[in-house]
C-alpha atoms as a PDB file:
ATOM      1  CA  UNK A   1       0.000   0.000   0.000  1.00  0.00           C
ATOM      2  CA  UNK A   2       1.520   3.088  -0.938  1.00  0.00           C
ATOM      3  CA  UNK A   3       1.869   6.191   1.516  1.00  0.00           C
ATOM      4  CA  UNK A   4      -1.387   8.415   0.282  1.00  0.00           C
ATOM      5  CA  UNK A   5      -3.249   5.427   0.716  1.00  0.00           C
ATOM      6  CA  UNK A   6      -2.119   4.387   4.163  1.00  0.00           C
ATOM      7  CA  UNK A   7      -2.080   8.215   5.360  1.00  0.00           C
ATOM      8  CA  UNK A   8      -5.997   8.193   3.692  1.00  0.00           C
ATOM      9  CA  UNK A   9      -6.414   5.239   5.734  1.00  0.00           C
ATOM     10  CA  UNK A  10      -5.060   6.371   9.115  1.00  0.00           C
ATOM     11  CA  UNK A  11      -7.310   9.631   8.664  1.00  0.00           C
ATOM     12  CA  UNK A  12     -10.149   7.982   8.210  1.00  0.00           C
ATOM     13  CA  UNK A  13     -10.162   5.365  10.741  1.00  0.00           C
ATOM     14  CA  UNK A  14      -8.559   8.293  13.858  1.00  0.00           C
ATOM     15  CA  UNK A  15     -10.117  11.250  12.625  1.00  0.00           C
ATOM     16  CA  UNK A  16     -13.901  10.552  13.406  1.00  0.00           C
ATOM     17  CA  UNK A  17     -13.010   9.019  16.463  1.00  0.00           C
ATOM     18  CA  UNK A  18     -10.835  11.869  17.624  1.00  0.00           C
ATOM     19  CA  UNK A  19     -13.213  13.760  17.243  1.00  0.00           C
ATOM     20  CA  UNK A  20     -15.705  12.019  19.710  1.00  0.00           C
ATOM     21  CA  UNK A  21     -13.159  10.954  22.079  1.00  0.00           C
ATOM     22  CA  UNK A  22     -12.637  15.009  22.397  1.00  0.00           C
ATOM     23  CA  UNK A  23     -16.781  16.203  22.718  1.00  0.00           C
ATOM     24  CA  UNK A  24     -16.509  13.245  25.191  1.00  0.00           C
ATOM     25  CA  UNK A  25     -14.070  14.617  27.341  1.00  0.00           C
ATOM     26  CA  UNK A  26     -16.094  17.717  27.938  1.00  0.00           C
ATOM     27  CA  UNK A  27     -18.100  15.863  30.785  1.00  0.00           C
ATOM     28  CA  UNK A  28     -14.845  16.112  33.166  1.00  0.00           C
ATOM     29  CA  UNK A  29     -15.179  20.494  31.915  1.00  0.00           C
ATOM     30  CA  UNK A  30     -18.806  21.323  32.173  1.00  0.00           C
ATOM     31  CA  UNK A  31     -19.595  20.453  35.396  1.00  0.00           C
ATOM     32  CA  UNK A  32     -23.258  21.898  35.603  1.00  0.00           C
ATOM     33  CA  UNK A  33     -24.205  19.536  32.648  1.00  0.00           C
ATOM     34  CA  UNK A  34     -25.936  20.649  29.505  1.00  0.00           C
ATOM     35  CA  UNK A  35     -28.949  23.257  28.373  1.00  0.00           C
ATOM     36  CA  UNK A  36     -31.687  22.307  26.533  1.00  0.00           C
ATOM     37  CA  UNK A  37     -30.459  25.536  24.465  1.00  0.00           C
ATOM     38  CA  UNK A  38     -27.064  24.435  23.836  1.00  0.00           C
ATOM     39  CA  UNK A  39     -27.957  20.735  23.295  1.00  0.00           C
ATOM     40  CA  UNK A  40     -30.434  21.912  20.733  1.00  0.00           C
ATOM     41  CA  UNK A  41     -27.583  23.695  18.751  1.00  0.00           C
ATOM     42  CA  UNK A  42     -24.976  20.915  18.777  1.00  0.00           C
ATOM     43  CA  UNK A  43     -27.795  18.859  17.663  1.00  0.00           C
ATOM     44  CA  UNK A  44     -28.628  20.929  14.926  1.00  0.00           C
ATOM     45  CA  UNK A  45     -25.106  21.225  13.572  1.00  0.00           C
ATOM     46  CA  UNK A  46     -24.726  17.916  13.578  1.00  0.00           C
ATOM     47  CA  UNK A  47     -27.390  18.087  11.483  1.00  0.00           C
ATOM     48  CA  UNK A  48     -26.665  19.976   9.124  1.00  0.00           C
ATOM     49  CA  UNK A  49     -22.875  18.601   8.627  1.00  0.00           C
ATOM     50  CA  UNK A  50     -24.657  14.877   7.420  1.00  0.00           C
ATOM     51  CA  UNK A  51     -26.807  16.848   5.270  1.00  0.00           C
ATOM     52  CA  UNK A  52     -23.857  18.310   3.591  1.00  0.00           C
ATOM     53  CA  UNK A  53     -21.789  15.733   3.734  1.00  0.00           C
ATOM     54  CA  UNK A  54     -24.538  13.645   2.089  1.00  0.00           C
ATOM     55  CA  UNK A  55     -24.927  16.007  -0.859  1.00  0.00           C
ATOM     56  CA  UNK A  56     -21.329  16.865  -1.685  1.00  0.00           C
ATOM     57  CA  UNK A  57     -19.703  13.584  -0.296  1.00  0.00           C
ATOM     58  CA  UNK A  58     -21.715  11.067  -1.256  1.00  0.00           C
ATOM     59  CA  UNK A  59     -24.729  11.617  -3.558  1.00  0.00           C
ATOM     60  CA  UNK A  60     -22.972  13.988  -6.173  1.00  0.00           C
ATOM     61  CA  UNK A  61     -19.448  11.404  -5.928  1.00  0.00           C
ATOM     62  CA  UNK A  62     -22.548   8.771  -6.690  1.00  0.00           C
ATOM     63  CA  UNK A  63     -23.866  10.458  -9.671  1.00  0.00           C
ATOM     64  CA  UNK A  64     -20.667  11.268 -11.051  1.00  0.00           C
ATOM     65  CA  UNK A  65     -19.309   7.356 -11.021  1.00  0.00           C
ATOM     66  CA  UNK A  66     -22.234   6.440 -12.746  1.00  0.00           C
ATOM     67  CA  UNK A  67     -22.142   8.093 -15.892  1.00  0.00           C
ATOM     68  CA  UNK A  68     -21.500   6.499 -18.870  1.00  0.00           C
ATOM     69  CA  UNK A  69     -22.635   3.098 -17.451  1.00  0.00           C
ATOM     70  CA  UNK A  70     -25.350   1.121 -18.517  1.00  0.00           C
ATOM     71  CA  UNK A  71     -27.914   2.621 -16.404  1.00  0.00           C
ATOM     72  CA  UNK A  72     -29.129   6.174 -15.819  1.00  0.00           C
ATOM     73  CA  UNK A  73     -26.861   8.246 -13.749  1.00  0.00           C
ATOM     74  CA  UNK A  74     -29.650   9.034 -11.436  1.00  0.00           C
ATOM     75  CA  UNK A  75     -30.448   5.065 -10.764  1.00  0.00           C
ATOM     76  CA  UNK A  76     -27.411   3.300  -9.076  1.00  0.00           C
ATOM     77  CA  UNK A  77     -27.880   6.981  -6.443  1.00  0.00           C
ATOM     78  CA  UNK A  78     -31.510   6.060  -6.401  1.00  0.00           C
ATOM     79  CA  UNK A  79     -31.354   2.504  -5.531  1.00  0.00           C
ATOM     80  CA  UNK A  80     -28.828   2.632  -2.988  1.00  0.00           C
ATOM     81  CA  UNK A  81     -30.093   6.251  -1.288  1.00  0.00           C
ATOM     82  CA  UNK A  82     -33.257   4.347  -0.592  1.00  0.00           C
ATOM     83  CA  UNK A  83     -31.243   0.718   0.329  1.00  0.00           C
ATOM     84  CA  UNK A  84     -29.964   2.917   3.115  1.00  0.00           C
ATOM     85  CA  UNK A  85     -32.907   4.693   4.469  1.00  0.00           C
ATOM     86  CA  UNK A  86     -34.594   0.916   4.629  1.00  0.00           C
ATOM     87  CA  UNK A  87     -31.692  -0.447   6.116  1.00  0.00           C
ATOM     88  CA  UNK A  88     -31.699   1.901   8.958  1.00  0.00           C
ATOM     89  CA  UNK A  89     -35.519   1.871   9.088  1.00  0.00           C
ATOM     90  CA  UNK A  90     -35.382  -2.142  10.099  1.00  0.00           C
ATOM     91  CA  UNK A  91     -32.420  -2.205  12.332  1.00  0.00           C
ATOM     92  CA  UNK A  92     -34.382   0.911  14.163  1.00  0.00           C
ATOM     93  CA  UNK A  93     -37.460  -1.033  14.196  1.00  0.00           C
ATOM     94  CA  UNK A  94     -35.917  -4.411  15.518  1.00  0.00           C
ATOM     95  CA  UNK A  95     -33.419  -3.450  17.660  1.00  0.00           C
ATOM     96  CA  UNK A  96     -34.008  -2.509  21.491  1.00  0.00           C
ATOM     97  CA  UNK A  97     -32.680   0.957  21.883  1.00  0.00           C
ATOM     98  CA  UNK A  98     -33.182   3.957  24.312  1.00  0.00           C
ATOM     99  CA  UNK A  99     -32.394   7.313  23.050  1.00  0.00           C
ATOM    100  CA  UNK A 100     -30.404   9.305  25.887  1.00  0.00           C
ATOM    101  CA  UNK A 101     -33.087  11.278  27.668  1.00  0.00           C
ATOM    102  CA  UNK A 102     -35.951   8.418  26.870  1.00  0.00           C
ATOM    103  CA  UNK A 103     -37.492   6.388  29.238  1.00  0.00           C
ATOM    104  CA  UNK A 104     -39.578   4.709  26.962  1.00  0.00           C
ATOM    105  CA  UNK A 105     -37.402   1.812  24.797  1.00  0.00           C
ATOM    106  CA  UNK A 106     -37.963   1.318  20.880  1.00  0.00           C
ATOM    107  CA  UNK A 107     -37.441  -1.476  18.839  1.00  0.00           C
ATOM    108  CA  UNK A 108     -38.702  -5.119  19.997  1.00  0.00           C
ATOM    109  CA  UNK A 109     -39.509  -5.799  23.165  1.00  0.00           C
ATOM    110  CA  UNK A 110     -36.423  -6.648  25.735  1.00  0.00           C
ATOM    111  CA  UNK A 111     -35.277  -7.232  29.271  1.00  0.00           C
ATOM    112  CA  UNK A 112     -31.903  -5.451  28.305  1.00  0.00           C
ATOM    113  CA  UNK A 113     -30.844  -3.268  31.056  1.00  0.00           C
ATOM    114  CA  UNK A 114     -31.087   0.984  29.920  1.00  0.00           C
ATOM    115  CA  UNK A 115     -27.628   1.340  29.307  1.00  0.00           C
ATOM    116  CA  UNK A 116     -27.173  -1.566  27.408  1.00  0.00           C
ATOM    117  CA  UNK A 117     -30.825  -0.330  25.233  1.00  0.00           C
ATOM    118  CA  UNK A 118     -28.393   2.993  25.123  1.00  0.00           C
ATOM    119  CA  UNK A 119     -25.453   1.763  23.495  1.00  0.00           C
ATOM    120  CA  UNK A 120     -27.292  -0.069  21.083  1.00  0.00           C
ATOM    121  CA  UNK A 121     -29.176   3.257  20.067  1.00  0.00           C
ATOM    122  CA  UNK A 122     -25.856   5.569  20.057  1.00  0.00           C
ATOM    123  CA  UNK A 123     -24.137   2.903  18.330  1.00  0.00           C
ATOM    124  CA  UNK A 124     -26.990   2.845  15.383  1.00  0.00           C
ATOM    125  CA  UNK A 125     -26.760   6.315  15.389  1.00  0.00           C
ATOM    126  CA  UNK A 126     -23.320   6.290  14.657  1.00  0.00           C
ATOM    127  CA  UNK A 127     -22.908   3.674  12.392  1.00  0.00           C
ATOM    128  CA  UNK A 128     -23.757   5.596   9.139  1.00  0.00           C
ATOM    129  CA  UNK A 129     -21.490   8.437   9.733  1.00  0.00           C
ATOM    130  CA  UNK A 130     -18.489   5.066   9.997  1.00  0.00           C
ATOM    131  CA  UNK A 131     -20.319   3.881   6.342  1.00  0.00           C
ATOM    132  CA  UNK A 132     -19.985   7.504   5.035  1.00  0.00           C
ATOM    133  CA  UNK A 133     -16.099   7.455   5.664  1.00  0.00           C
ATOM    134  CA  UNK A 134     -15.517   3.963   4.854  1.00  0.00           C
ATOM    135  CA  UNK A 135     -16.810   4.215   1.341  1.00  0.00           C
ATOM    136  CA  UNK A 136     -15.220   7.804   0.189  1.00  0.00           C
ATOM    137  CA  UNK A 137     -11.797   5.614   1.683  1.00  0.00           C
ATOM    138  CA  UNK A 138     -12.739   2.566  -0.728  1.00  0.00           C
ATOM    139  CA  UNK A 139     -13.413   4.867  -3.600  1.00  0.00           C
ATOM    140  CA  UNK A 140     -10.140   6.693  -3.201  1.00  0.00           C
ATOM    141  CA  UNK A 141      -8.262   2.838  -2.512  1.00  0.00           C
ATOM    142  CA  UNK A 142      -9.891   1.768  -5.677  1.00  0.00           C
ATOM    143  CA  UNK A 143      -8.560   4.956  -7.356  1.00  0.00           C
ATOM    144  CA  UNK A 144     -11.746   6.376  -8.681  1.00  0.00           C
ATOM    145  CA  UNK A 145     -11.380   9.635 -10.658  1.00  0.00           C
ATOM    146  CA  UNK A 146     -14.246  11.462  -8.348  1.00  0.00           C
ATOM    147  CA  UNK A 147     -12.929  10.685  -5.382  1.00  0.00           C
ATOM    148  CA  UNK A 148      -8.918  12.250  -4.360  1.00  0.00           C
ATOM    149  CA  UNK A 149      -7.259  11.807  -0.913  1.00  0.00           C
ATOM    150  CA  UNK A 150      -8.268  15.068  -0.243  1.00  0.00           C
ATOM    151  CA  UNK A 151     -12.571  14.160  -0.385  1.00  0.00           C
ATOM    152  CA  UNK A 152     -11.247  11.836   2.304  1.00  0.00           C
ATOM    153  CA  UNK A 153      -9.651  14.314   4.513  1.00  0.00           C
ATOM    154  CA  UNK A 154     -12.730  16.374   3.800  1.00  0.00           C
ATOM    155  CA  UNK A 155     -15.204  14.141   4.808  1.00  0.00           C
ATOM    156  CA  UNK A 156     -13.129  12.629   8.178  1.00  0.00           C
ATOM    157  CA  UNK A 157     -12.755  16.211   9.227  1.00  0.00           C
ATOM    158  CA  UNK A 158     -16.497  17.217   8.953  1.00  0.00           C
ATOM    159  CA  UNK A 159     -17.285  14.115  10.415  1.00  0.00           C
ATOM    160  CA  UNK A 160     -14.748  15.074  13.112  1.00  0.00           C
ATOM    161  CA  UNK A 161     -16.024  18.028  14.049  1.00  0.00           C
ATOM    162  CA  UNK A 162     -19.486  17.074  13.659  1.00  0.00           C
ATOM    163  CA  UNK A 163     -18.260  14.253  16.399  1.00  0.00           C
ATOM    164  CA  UNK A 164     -17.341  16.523  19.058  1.00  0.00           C
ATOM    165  CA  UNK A 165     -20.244  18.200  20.234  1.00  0.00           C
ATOM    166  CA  UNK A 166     -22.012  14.720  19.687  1.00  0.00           C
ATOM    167  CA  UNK A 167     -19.473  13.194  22.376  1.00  0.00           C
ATOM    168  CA  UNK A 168     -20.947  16.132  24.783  1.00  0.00           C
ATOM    169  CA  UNK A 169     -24.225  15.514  23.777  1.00  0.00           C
ATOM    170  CA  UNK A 170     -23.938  11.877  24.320  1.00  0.00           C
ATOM    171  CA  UNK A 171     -21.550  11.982  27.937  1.00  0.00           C
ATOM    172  CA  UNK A 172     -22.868  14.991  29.951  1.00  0.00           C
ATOM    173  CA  UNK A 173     -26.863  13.696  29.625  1.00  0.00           C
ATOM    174  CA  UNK A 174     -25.829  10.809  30.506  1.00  0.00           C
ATOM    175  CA  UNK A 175     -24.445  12.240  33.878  1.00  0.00           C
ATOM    176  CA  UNK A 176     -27.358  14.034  34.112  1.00  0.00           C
ATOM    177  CA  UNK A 177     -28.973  10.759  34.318  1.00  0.00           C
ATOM    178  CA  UNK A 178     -27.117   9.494  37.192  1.00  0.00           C
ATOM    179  CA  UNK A 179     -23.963   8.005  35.680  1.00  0.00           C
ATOM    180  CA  UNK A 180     -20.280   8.878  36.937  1.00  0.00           C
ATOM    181  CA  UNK A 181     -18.308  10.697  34.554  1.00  0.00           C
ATOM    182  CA  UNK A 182     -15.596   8.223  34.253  1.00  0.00           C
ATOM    183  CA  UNK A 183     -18.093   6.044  32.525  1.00  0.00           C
ATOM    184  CA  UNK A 184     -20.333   8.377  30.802  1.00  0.00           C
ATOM    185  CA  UNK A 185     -16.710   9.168  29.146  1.00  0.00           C
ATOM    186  CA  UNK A 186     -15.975   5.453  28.569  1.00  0.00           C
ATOM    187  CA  UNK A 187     -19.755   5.009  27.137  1.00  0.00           C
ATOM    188  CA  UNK A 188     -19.795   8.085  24.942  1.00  0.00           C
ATOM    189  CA  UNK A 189     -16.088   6.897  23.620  1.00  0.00           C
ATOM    190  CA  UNK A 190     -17.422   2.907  22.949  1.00  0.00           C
ATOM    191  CA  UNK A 191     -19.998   4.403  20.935  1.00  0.00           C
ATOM    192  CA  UNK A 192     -18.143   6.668  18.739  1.00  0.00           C
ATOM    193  CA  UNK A 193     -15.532   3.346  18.038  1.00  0.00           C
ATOM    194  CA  UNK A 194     -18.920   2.037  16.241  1.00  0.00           C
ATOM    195  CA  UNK A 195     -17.311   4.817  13.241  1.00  0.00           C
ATOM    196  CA  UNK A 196     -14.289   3.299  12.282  1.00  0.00           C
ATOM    197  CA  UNK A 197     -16.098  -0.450  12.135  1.00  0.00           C
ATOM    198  CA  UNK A 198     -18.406   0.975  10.112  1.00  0.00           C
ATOM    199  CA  UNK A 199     -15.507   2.395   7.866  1.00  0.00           C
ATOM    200  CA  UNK A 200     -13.533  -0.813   7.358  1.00  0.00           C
ATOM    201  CA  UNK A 201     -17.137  -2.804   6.840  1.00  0.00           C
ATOM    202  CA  UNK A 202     -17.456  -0.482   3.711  1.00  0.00           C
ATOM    203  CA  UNK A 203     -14.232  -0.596   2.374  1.00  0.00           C
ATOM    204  CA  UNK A 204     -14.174  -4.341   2.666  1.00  0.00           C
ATOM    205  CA  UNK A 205     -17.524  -4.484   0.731  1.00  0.00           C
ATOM    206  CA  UNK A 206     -16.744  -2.186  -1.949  1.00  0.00           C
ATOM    207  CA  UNK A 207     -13.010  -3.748  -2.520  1.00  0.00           C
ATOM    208  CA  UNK A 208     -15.343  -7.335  -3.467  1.00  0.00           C
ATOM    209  CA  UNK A 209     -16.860  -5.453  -5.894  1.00  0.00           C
ATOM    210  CA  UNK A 210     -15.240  -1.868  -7.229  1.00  0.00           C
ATOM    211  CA  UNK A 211     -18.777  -1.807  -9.722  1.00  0.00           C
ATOM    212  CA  UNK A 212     -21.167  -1.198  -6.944  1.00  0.00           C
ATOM    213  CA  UNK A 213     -19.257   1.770  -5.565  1.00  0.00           C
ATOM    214  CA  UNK A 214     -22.294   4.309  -6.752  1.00  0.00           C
ATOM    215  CA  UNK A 215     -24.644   2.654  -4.929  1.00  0.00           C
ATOM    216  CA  UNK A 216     -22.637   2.691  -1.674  1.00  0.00           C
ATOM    217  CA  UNK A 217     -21.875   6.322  -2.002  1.00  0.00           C
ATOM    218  CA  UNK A 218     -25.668   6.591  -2.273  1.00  0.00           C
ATOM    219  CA  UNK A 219     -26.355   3.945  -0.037  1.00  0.00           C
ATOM    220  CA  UNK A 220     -24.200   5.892   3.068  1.00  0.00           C
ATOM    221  CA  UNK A 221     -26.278   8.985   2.291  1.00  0.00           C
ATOM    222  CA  UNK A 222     -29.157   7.108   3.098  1.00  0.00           C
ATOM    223  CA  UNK A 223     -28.619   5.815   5.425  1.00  0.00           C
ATOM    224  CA  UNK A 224     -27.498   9.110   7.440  1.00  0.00           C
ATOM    225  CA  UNK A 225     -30.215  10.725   6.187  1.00  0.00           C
ATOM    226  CA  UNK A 226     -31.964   8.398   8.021  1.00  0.00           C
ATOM    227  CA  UNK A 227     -30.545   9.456  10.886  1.00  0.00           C
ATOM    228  CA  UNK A 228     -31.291  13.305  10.258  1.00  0.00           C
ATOM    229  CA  UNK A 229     -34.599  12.999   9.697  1.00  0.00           C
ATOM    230  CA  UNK A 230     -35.750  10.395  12.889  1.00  0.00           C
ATOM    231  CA  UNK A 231     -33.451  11.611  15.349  1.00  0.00           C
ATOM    232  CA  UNK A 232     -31.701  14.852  15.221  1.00  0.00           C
ATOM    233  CA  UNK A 233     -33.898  17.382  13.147  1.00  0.00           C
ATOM    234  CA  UNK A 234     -36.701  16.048  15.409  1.00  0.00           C
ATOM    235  CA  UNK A 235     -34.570  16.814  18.765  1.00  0.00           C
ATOM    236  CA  UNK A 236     -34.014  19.852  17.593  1.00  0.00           C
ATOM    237  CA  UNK A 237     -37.638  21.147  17.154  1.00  0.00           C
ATOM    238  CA  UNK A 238     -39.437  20.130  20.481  1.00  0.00           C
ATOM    239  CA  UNK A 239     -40.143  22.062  23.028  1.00  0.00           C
ATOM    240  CA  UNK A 240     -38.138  26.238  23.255  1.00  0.00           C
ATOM    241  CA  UNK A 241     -35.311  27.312  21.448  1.00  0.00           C
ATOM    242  CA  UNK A 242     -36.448  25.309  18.290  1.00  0.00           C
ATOM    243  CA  UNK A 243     -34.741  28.944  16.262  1.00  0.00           C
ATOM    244  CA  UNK A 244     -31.008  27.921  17.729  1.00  0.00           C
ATOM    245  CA  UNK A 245     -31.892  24.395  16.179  1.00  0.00           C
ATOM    246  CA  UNK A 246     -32.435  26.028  13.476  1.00  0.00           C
ATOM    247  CA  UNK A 247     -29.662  27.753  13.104  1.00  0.00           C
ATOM    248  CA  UNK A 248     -27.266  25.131  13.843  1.00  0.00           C
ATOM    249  CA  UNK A 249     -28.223  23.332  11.324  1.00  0.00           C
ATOM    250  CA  UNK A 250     -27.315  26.390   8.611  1.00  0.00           C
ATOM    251  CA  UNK A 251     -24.142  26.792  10.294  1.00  0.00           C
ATOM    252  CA  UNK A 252     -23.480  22.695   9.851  1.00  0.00           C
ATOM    253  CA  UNK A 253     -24.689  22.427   6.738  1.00  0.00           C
ATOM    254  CA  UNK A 254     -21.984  25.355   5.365  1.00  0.00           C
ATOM    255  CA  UNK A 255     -19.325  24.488   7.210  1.00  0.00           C
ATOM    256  CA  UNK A 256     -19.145  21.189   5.406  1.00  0.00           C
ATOM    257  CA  UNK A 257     -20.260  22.324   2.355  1.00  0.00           C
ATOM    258  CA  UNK A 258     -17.123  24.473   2.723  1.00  0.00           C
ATOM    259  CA  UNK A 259     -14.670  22.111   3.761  1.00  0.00           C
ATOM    260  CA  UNK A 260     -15.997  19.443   0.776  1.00  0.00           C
ATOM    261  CA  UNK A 261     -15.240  21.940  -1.837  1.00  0.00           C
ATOM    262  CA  UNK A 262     -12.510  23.797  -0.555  1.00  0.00           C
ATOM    263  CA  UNK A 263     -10.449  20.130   0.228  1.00  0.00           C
ATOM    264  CA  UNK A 264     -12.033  17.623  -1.936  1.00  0.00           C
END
């Protein structure tokens, strides 16, 4: 493996995890916990960085590798886009989870303890953002055109960044909730190592089969879309302050909009 590939493969895999390890941290800083004000705007610019990084990292790469194939350009991004909404849609449905701040436990009925139901919801929620990385890292490995070292640094920093208020917003609730911070740290940490997993899953599947790599650009958008839409842009618009939701969400949204065409 030759050194732009192994450096595109340590940024990928650290990056994103950085990142969460760092928001994570925060719980030993803020010792009065969280507002429902700031909460709502990390949750909003998390938002709005998947959005982007959807759009300019995944779904445009998508139609891009898809021209001049045998299909429409639009298909392969259409196809996989709505393999990864569906994919998220079932293990949401069928796993037991408990979103931080939840008392009441979705998915199939279980006698898993909370934190357990916690992980497994954190983890899910993390999981695409890990897809998102891992396939932009397979396209550059398998030396598609669309897709340079730098998309890859893009994309691992927005994720990055997007990761570190999402460490907070995972660790200091969860003290809120009764935990000790050593192990809302460790939990918060655990969850966020669900990223790089999901990174080497993709580049494993896409390396079988370089063909299908437009419908797993498309199929990691979905699939945080997915995310977007049932978890965060919701959290963001209960109850006050639904404006600073809002507005972290525009702030996201260009900040990785601006790193994906100013890098990649």
């Amino acid at each position: 493996m030759s050194e732009p590939m192994m450096a595109a493969f340590a940024i990928a895999l650290v990056v994103p995890l950085a990142g969460n390890t760092l928001g994570a941290g925060l719980v030993f800083l803020m010792r009065h916990g969280i507002s429902e004000r700031f909460s709502k705007a990390l949750a909003g610019f998390a938002a709005g960085v998947m959005i982007a990084a959807s759009v300019w990292s995944l779904l445009i790469p998508s139609l891009e590798a898809s021209e001049g194939g045998p299909l429409p350009a639009w298909a392969p991004a259409t196809i996989g886009f709505l393999g990864g909404m569906l994919l998220l849609l079932v293990i949401d449905h069928f796993t037991p989870h408990l979103h931080v701040g939840s008392d009441e436990p979705e998915g199939v009925p279980s006698t898993l303890k909370k934190p357990t139901m916690m992980l497994f919801a954190l983890g899910v929620h993390n999981l695409p953002e890990g897809m998102a990385v891992g396939v932009v890292l397979a396209g550059f490995l398998a030396g598609d055109p669309n897709i340079a070292l730098a998309s890859v640094v893009a994309l691992s920093v927005g994720i990055a960044i997007q990761n570190f208020p999402e460490g907070a917003i995972v660790s200091l609730p969860l003290v809120a909730s009764g935990y000790s911070r050593p192990k809302a740290f460790a939990m918060s940490v655990l969850c966020g190592a669900v990223e790089p997993l999901g990174a080497l899953l993709m580049v494993a599947i896409t390396g079988l089969a370089t063909p299908i790599l437009p419908y797993v650009l498309a199929f990691a958008a979905g699939a945080m879309m997915y995310v977007v839409t049932e978890e965060l842009i919701p959290e963001t618009q209960q109850g006050r302050h639904t404006n600073v939701g809002t507005i972290g969400v525009a702030v996201g949204f260009v900040l990785m909009m601006v790193l994906d065409v100013a890098l990649g």
